[in-house]
N, C-alpha and C. Protein backbone atom coordinates (compact mmCIF):
# COMPACT_ATOMS: atom_id res chain seq x y z
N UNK A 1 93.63 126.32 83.52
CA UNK A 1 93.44 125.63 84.78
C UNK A 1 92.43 124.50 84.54
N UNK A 2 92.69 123.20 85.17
CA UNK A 2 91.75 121.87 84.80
C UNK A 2 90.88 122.11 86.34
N UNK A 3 90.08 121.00 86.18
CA UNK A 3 89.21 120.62 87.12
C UNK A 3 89.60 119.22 87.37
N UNK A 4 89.54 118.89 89.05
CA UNK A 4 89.75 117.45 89.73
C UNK A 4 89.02 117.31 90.21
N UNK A 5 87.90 116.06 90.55
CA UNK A 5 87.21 115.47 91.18
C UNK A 5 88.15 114.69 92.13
N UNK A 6 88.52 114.78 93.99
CA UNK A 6 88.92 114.53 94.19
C UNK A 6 88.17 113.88 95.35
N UNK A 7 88.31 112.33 96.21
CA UNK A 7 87.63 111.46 96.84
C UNK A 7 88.92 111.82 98.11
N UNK A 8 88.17 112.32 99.22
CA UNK A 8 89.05 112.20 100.62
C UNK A 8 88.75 111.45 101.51
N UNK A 9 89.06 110.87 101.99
CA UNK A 9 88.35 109.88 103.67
C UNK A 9 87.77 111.17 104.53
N UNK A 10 86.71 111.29 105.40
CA UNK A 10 86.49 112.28 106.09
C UNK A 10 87.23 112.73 106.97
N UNK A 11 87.80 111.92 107.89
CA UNK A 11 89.34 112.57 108.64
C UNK A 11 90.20 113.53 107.73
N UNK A 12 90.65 112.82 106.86
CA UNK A 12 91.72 113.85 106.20
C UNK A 12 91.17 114.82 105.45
N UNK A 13 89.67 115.26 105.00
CA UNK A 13 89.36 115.88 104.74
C UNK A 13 89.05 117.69 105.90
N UNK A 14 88.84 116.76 107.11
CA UNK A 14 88.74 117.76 107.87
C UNK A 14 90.42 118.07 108.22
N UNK A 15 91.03 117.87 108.48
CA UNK A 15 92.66 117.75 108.54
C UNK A 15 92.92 118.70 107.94
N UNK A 16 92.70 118.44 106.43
CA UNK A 16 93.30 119.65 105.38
C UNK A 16 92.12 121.13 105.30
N UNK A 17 91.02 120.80 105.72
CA UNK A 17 90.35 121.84 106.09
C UNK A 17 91.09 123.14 107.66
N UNK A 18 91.37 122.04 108.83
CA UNK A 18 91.51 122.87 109.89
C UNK A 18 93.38 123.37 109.26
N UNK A 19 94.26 122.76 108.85
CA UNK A 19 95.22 123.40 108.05
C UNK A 19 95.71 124.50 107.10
N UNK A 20 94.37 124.55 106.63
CA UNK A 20 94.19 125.33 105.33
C UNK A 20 93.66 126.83 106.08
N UNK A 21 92.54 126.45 106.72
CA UNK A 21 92.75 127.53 107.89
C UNK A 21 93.45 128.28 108.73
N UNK A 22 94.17 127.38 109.46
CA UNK A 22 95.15 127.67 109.68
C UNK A 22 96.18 128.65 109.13
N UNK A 23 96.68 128.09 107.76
CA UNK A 23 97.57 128.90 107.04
C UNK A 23 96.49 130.15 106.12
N UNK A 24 95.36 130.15 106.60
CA UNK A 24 94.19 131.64 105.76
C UNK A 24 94.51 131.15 104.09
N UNK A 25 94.21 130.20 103.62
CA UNK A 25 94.57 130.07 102.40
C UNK A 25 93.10 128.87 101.85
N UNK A 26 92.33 128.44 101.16
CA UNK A 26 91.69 127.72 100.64
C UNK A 26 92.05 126.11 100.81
N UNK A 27 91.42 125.68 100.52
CA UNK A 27 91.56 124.10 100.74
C UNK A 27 91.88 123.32 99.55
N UNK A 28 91.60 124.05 98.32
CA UNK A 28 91.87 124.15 97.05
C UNK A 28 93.92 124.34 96.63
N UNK A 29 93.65 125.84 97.71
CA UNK A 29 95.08 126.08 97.51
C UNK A 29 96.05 125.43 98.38
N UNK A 30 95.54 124.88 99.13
CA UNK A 30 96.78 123.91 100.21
C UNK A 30 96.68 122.88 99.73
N UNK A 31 95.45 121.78 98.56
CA UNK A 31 96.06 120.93 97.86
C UNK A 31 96.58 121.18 96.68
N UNK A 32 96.42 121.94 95.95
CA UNK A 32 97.73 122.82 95.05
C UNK A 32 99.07 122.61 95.21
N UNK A 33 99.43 123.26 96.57
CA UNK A 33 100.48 123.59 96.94
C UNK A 33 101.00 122.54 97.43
N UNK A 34 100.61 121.09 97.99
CA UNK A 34 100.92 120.37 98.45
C UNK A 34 101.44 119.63 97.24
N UNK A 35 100.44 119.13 96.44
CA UNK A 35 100.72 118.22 95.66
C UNK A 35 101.99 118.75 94.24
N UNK A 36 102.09 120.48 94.32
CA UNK A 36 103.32 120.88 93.77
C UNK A 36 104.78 120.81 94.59
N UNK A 37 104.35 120.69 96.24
CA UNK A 37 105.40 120.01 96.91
C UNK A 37 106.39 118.75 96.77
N UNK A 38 104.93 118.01 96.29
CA UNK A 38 105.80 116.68 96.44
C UNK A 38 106.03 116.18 94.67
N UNK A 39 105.25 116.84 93.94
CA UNK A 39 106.30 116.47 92.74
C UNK A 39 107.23 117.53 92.26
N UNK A 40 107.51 118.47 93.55
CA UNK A 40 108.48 118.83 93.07
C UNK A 40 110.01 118.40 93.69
N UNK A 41 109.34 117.28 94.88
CA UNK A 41 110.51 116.81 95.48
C UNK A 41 110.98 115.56 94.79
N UNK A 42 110.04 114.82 94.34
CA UNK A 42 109.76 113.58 93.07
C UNK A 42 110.60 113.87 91.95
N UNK A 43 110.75 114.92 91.39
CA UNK A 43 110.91 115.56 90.32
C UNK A 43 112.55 115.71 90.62
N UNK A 44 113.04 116.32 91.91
CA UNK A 44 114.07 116.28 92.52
C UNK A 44 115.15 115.13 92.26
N UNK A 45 114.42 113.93 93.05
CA UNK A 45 115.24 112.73 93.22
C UNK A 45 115.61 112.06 91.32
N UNK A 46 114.53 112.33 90.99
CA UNK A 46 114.93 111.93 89.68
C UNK A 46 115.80 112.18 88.74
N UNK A 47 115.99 113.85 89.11
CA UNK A 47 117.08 114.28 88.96
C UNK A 47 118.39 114.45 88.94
N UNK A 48 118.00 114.12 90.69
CA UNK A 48 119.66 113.92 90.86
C UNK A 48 120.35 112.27 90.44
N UNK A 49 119.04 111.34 90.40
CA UNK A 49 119.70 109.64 90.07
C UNK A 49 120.44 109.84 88.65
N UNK A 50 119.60 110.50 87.76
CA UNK A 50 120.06 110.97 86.66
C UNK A 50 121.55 111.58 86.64
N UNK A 51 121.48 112.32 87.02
CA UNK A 51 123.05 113.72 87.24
C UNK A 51 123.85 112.31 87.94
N UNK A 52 123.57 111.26 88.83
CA UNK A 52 124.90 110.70 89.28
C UNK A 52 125.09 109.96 88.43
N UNK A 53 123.79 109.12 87.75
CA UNK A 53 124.45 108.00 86.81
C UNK A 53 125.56 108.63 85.39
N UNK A 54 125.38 109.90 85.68
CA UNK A 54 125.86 110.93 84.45
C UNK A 54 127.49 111.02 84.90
N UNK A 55 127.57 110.54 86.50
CA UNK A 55 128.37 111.51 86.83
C UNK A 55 130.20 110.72 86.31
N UNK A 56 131.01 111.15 86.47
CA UNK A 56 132.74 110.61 86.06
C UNK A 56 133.19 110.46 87.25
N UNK A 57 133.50 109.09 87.78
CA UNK A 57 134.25 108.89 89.13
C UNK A 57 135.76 109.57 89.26
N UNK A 58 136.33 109.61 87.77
CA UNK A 58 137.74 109.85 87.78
C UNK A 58 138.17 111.67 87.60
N UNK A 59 137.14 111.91 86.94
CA UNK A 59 137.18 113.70 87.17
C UNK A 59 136.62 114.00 88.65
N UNK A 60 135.57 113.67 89.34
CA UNK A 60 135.67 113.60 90.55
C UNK A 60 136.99 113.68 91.33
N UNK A 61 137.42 112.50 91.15
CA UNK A 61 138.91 112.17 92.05
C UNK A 61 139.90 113.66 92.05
N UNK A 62 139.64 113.27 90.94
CA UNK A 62 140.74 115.04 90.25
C UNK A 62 140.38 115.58 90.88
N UNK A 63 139.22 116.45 90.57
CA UNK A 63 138.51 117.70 91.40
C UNK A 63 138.71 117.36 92.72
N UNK A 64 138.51 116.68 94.14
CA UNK A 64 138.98 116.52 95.19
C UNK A 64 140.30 116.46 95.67
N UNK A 65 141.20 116.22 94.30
CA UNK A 65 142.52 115.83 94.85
C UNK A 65 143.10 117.23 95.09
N UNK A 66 142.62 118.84 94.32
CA UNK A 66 142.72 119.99 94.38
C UNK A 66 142.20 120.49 95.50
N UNK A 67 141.42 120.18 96.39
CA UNK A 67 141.11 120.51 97.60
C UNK A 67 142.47 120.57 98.66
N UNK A 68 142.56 121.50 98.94
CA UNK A 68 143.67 121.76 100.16
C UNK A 68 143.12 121.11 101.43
N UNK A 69 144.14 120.03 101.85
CA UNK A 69 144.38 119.11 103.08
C UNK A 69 144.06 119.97 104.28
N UNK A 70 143.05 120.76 104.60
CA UNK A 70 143.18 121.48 105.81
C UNK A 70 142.21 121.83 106.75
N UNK A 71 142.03 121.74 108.33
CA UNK A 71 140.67 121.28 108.99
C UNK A 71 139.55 122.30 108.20
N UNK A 72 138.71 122.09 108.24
CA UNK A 72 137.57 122.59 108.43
C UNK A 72 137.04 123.58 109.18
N UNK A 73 136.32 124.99 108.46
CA UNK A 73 136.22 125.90 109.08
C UNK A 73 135.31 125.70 110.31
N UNK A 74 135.32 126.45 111.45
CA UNK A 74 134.40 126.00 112.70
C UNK A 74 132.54 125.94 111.97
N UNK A 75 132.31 124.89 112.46
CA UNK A 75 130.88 125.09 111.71
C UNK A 75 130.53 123.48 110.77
N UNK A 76 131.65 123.79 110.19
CA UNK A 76 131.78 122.92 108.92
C UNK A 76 132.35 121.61 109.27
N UNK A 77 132.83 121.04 110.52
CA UNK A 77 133.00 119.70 110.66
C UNK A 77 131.91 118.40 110.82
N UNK A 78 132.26 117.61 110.57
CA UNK A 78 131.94 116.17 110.29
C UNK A 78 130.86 115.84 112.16
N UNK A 79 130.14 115.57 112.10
CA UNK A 79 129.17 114.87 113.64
C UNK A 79 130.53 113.79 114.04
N UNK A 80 130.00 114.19 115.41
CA UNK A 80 131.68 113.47 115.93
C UNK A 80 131.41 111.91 116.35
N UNK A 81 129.82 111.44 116.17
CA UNK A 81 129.56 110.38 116.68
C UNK A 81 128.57 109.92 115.59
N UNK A 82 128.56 108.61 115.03
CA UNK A 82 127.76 107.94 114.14
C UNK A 82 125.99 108.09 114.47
N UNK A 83 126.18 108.38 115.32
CA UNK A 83 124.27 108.54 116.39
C UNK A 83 123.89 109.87 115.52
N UNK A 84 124.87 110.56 115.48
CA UNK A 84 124.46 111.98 114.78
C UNK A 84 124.28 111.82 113.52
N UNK A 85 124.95 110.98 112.80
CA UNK A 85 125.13 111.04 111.07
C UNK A 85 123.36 110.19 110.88
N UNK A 86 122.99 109.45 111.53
CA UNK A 86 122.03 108.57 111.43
C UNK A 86 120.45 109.37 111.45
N UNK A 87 120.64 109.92 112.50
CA UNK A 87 119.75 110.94 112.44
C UNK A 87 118.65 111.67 111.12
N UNK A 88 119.80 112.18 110.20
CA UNK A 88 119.71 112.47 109.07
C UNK A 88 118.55 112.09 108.62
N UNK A 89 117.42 112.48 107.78
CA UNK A 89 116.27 112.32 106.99
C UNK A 89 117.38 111.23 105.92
N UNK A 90 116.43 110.45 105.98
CA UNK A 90 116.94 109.43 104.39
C UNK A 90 116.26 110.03 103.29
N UNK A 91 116.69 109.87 102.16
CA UNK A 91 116.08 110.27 100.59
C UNK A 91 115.34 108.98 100.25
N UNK A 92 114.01 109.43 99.51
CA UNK A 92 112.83 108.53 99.07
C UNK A 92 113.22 108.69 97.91
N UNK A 93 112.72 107.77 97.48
CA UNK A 93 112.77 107.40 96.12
C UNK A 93 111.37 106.88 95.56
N UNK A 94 110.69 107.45 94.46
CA UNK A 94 110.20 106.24 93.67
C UNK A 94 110.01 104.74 93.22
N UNK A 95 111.50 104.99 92.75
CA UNK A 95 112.08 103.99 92.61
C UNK A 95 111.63 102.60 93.02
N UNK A 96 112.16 102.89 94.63
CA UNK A 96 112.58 102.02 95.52
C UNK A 96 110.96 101.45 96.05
N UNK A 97 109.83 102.66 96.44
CA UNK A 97 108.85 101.94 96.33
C UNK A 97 108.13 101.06 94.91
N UNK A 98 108.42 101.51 94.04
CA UNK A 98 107.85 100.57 92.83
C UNK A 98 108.43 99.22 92.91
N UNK A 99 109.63 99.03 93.40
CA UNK A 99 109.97 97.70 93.20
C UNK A 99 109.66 96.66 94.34
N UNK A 100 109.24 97.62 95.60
CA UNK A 100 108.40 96.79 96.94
C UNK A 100 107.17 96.56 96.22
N UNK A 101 106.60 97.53 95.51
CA UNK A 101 104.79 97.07 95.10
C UNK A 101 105.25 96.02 94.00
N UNK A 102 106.01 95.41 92.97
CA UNK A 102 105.88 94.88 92.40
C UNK A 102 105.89 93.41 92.64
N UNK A 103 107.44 93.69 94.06
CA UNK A 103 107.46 92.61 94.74
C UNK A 103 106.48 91.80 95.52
N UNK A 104 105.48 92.95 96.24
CA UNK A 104 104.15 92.22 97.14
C UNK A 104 103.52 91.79 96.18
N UNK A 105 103.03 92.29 94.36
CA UNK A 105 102.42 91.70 93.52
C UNK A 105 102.82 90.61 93.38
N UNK A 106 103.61 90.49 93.00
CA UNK A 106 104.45 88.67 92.66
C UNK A 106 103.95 87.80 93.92
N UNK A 107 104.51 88.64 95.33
CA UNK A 107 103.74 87.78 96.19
C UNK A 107 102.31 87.14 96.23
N UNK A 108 101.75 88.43 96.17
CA UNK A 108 100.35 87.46 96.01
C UNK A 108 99.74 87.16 95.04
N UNK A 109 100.51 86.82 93.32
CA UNK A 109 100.29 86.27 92.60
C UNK A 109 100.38 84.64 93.01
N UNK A 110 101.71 84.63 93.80
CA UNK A 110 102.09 83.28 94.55
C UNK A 110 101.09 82.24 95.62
N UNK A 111 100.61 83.21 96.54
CA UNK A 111 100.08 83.46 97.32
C UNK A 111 98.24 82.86 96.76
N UNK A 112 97.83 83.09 95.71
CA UNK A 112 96.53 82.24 95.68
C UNK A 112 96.25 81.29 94.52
C-alpha cells in the first residue's frame, strides 16, 4: 500500500467527509473506492474503443443475418419515441476530452 498527499478545496473536503459518513466507511476508503470507480470505468471505455476498432463489419452482418425476423419479447422492445432514446446517459471518453484540452491550448497559444 503507497501513501498520497492529497490537496482538497474545503467544500469538497467536507462533502466527502459528510458522505463517507454517511456510507460508515473512512474518508480514506470512499477516496479509494471512488477513484477505483472511475478508472475502472476509464479502463472500460478503452476497452471497448479497442474491441470495436478490432471488430469485422462483415462477420457481424453474418451473425445478425442468423437472427430470426421476429417481434421482440414483451420487455425487450425499442422506446417508441426518439425523446426516450435521448434520454440515455452518453459514454465519456478520454479521448474526446484530450482533444478539447489540446484544442483550448492551441487556442491560447493563438490568443497571446
Amino acid at each position: 500500500m503507497s501513501t498520497l498527499s492529497l490537496r482538497l478545496p474545503d467544500s469538497l473536503h467536507r462533502k466527502v467527509r459528510q458522505l463517507a459518513e454517511g456510507d460508515d466507511i473512512s474518508i480514506n476508503q470512499f477516496i479509494a473506492t471512488a477513484v477505483a470507480e472511475k478508472a475502472a470505468a476509464l479502463l472500460t471505455v478503452e476497452y471497448l474503443e479497442e474491441r470495436g476498432r478490432r471488430g469485422n463489419a462483415k462477420l457481424f452482418d453474418r451473425v445478425v443475418a442468423r437472427v430470426p425476423d421476429v417481434p421482440p419479447l414483451p420487455g425487450d422492445e425499442l422506446p417508441q419515441t426518439r425523446r426516450q432514446a435521448e434520454k440515455a446517459p452518453k459514454p465519456t471518453s478520454r479521448a474526446r476530452s484530450r482533444v478539447r484540452t489540446k484544442s483550448r491550448s492551441r487556442v491560447a497559444r493563438h490568443e497571446t
